[in-house]
N, C-alpha and C. Protein backbone atom coordinates (compact mmCIF):
# COMPACT_ATOMS: atom_id res chain seq x y z
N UNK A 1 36.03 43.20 -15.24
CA UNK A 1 35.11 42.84 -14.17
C UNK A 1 35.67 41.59 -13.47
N UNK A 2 35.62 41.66 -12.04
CA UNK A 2 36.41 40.71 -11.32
C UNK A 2 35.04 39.12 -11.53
N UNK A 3 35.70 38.14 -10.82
CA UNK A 3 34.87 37.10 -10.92
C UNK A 3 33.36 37.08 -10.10
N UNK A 4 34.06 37.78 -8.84
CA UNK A 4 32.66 37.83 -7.62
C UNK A 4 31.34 38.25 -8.61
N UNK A 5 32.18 39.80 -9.03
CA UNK A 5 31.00 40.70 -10.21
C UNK A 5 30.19 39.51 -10.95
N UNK A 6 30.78 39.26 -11.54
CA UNK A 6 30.40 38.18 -12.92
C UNK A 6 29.27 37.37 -12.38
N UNK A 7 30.01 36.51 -10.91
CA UNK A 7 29.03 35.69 -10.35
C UNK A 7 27.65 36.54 -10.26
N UNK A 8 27.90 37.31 -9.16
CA UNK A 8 26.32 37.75 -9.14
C UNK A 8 25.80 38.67 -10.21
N UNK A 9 26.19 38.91 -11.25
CA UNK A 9 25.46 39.02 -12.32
C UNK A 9 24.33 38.25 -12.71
N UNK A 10 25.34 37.20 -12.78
CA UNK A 10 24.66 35.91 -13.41
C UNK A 10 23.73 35.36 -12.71
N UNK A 11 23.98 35.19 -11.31
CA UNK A 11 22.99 34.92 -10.87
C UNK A 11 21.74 35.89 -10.44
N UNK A 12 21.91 37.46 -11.01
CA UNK A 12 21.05 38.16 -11.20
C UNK A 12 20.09 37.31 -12.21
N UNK A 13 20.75 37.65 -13.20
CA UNK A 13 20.29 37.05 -14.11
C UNK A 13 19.19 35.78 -14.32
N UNK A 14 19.88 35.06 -13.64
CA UNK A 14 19.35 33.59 -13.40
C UNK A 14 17.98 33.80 -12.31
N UNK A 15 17.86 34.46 -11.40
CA UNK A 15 16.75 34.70 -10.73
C UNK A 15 15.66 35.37 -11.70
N UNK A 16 16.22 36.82 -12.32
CA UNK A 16 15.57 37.41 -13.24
C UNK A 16 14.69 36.67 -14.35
N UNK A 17 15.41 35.58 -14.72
CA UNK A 17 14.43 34.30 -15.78
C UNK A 17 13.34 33.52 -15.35
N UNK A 18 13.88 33.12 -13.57
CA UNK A 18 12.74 32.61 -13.02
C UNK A 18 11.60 33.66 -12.83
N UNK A 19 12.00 34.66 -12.02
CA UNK A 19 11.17 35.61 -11.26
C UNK A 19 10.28 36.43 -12.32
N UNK A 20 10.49 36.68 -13.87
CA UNK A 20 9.93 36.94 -15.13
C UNK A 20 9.21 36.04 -15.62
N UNK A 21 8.90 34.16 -15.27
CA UNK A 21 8.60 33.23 -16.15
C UNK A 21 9.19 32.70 -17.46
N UNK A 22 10.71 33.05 -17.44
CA UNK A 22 11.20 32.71 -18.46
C UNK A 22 11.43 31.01 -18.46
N UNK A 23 11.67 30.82 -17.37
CA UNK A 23 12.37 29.40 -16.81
C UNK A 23 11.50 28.70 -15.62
N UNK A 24 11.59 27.36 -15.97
CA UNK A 24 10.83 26.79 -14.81
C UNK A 24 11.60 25.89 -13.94
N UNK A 25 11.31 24.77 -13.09
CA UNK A 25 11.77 24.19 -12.36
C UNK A 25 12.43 23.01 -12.76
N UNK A 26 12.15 22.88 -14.62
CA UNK A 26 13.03 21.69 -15.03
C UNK A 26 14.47 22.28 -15.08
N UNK A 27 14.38 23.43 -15.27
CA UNK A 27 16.31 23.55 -15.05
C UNK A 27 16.96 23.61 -13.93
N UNK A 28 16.05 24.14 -13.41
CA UNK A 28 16.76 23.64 -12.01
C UNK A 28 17.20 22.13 -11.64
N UNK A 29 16.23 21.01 -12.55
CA UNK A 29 16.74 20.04 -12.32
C UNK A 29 17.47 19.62 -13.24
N UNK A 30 18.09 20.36 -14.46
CA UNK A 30 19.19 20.40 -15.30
C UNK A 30 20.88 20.94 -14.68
N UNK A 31 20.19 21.72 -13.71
CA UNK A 31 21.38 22.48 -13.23
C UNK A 31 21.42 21.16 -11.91
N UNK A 32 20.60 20.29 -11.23
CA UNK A 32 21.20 19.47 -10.57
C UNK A 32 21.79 18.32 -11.22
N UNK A 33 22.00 17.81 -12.48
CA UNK A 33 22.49 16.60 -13.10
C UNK A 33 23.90 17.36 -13.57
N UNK A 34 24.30 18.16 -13.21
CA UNK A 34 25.75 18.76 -13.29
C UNK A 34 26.73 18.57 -12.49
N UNK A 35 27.88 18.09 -12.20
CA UNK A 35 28.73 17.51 -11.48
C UNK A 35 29.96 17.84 -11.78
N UNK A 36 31.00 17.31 -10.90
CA UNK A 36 32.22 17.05 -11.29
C UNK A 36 32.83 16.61 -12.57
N UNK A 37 32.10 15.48 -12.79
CA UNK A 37 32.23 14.76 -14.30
C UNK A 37 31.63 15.35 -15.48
N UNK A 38 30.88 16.13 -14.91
CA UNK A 38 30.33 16.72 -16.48
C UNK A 38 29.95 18.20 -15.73
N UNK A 39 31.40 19.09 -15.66
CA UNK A 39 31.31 20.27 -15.22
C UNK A 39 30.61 20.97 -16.12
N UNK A 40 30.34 20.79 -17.94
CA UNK A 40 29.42 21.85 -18.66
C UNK A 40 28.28 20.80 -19.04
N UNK A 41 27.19 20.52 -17.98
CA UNK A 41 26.32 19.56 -18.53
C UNK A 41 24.90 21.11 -19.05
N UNK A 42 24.74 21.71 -18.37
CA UNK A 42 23.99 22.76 -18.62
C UNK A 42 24.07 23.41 -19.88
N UNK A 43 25.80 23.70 -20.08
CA UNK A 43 25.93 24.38 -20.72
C UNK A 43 25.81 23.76 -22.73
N UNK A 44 26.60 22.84 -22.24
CA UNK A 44 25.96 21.80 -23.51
C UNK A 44 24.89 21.32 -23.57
N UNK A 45 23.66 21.38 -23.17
CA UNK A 45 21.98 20.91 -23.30
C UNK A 45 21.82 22.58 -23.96
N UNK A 46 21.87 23.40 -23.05
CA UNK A 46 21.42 24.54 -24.05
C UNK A 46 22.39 25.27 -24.80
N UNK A 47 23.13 24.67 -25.33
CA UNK A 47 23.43 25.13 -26.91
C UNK A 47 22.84 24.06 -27.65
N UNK A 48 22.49 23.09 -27.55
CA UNK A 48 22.27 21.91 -28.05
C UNK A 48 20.37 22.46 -28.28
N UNK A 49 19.70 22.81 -27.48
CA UNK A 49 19.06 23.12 -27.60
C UNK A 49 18.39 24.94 -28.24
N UNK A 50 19.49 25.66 -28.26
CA UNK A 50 19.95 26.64 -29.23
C UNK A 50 20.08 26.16 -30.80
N UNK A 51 20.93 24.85 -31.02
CA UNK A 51 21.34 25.10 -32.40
C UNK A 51 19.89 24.50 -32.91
N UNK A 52 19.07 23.32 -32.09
CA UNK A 52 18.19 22.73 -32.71
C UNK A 52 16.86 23.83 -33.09
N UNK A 53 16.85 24.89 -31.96
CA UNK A 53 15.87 25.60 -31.86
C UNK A 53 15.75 26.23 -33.53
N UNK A 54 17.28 26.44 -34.21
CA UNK A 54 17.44 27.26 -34.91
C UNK A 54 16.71 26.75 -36.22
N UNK A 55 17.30 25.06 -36.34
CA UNK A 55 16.81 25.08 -37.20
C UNK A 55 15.27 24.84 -37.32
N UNK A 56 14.37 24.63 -36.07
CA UNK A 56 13.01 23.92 -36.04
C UNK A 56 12.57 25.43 -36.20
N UNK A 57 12.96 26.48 -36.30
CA UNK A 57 12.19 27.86 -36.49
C UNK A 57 12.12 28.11 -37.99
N UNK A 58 13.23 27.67 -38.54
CA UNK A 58 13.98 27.96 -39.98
C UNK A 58 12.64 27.08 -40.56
N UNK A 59 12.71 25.86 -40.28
CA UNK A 59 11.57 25.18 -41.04
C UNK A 59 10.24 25.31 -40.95
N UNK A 60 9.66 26.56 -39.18
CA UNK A 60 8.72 26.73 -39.67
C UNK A 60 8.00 28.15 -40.47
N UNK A 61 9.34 28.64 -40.19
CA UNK A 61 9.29 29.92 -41.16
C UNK A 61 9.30 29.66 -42.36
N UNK A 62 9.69 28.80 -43.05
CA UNK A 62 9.81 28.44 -44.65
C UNK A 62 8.08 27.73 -44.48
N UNK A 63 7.43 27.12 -43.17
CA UNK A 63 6.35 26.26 -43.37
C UNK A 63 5.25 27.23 -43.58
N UNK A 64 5.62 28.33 -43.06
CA UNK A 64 4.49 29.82 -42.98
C UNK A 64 4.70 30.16 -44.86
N UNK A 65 5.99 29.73 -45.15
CA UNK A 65 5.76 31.10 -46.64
C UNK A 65 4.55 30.03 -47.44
N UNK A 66 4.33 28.51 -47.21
CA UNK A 66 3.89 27.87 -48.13
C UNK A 66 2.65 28.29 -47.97
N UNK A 67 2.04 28.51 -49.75
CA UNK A 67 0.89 28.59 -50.29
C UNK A 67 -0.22 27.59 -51.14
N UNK A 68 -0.67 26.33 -49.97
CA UNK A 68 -1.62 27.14 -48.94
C UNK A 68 -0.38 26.63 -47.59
N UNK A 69 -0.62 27.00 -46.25
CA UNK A 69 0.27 26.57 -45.42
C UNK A 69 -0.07 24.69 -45.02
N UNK A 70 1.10 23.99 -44.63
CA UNK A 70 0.82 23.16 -44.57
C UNK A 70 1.00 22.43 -42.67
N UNK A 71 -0.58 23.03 -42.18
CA UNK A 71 -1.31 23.19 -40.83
C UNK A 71 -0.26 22.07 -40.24
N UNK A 72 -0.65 20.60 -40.27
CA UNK A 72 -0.11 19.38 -40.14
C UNK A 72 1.62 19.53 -39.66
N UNK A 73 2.06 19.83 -41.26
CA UNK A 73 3.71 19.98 -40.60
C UNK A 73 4.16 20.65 -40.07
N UNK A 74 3.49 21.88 -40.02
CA UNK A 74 3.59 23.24 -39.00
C UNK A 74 3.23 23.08 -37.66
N UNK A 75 2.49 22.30 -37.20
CA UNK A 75 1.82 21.37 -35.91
C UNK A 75 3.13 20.61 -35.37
N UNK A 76 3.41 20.15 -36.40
CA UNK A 76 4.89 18.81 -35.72
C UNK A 76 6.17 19.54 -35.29
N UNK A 77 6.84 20.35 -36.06
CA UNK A 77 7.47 21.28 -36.20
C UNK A 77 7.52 21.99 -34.85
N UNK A 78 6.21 22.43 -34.30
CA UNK A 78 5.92 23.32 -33.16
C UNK A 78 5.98 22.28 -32.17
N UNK A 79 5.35 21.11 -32.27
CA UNK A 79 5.43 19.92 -31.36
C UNK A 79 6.99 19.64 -30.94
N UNK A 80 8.05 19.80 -31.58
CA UNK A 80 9.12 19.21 -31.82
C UNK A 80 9.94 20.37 -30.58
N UNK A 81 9.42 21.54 -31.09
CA UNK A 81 10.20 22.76 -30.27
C UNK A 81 9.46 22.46 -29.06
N UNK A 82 8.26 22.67 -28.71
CA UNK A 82 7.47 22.79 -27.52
C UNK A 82 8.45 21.87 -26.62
N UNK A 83 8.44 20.63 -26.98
CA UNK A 83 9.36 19.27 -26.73
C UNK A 83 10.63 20.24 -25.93
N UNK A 84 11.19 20.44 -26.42
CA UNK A 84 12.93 21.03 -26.71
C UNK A 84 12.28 22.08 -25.46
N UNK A 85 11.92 23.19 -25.69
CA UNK A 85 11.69 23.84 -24.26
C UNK A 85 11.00 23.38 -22.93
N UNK A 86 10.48 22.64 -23.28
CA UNK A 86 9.94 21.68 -21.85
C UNK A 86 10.86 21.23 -21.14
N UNK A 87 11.96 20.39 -22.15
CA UNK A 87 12.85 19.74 -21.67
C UNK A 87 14.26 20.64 -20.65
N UNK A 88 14.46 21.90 -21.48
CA UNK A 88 15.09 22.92 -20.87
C UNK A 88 14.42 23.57 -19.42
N UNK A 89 13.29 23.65 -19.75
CA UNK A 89 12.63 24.84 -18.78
C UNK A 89 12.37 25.95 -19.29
N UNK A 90 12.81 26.54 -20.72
CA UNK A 90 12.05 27.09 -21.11
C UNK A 90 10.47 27.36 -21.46
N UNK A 91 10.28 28.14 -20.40
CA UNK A 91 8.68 27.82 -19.73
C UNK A 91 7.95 28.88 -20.62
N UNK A 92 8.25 30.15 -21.11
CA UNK A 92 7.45 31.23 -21.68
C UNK A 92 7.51 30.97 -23.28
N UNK A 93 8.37 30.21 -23.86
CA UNK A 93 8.51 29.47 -24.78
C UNK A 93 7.36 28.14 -25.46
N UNK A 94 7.60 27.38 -24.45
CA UNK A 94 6.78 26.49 -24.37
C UNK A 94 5.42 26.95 -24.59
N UNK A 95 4.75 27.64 -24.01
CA UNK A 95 3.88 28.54 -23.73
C UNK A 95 3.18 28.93 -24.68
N UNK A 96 4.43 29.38 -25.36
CA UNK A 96 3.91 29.96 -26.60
C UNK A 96 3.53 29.04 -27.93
N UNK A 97 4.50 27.93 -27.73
CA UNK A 97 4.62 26.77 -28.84
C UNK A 97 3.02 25.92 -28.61
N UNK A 98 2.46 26.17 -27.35
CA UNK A 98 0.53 25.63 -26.91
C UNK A 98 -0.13 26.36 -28.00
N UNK A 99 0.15 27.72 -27.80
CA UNK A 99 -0.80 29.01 -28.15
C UNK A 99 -0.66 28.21 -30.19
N UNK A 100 0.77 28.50 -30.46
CA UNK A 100 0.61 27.72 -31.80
C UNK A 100 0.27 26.84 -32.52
N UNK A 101 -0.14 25.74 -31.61
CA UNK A 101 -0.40 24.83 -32.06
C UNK A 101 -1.84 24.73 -32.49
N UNK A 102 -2.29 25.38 -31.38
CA UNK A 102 -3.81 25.56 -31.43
C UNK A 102 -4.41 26.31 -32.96
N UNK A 103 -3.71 26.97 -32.85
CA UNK A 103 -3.82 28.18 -34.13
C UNK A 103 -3.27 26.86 -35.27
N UNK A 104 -2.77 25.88 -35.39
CA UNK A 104 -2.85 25.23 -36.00
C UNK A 104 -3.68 23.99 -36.36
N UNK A 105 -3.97 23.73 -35.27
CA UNK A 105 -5.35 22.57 -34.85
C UNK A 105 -6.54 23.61 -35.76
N UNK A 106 -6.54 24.86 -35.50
CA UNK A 106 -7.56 25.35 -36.16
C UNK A 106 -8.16 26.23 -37.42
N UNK A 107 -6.57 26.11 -37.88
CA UNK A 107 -5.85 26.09 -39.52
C UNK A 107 -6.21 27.61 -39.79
N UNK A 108 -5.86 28.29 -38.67
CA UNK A 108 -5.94 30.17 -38.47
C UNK A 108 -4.32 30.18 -38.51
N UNK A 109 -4.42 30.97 -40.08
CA UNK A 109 -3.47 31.21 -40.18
C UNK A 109 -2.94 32.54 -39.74
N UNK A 110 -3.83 33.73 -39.10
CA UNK A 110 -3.85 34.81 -39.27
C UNK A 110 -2.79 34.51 -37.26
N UNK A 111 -3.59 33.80 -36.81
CA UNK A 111 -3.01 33.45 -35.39
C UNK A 111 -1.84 33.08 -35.28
């Protein structure tokens, strides 16, 4: 696949995240702090925000097996990610990390 292809893939793509609610308008202002000097500034925030994601899921999946669950650290945990996609623009994410918390504020574990 030639480069042109690739391009508008991607920027299929990239519309497709907005135009779905995947992404909001903070990346866009991620994608403006990108420059000359820091030609992969995008690209290093979200892996950076990939590897962290990985492990703040890992811990709250181990926070779900505990018997009884422990609401509190499972709250921070979700606080921590919510954080991390805000900061990206991961907007349907975020979203979801509200919906959890709540379900934790209200120690429904079934939610």
């Amino acid at each position: 696949m030639d480069k042109t292809k690739l391009r508008q893939q991607a920027l299929f793509i990239r519309t497709s995240l907005f135009d779905e609610g995947f992404l909001d308008e903070q990346f866009i202002q991620l994608e403006e702090l990108q420059d000359d000097v820091n030609p992969n500034f995008v690209e290093e925030i979200v892996t950076l925000f990939y590897s962290d994601s990985v492990r703040l899921i890992y811990n709250i999946e181990r926070g779900l097996m505990s018997n009884p669950p422990n609401f509190t650290k499972l709250d921070d945990y979700m606080h921590q990610f919510k954080g991390s996609c805000s900061s990206i623009g991961a907007k349907k994410v975020k979203t979801e990390c509200g919906r959890f918390s709540e379900y934790c504020a209200a120690e429904n574990f079934e939610g």
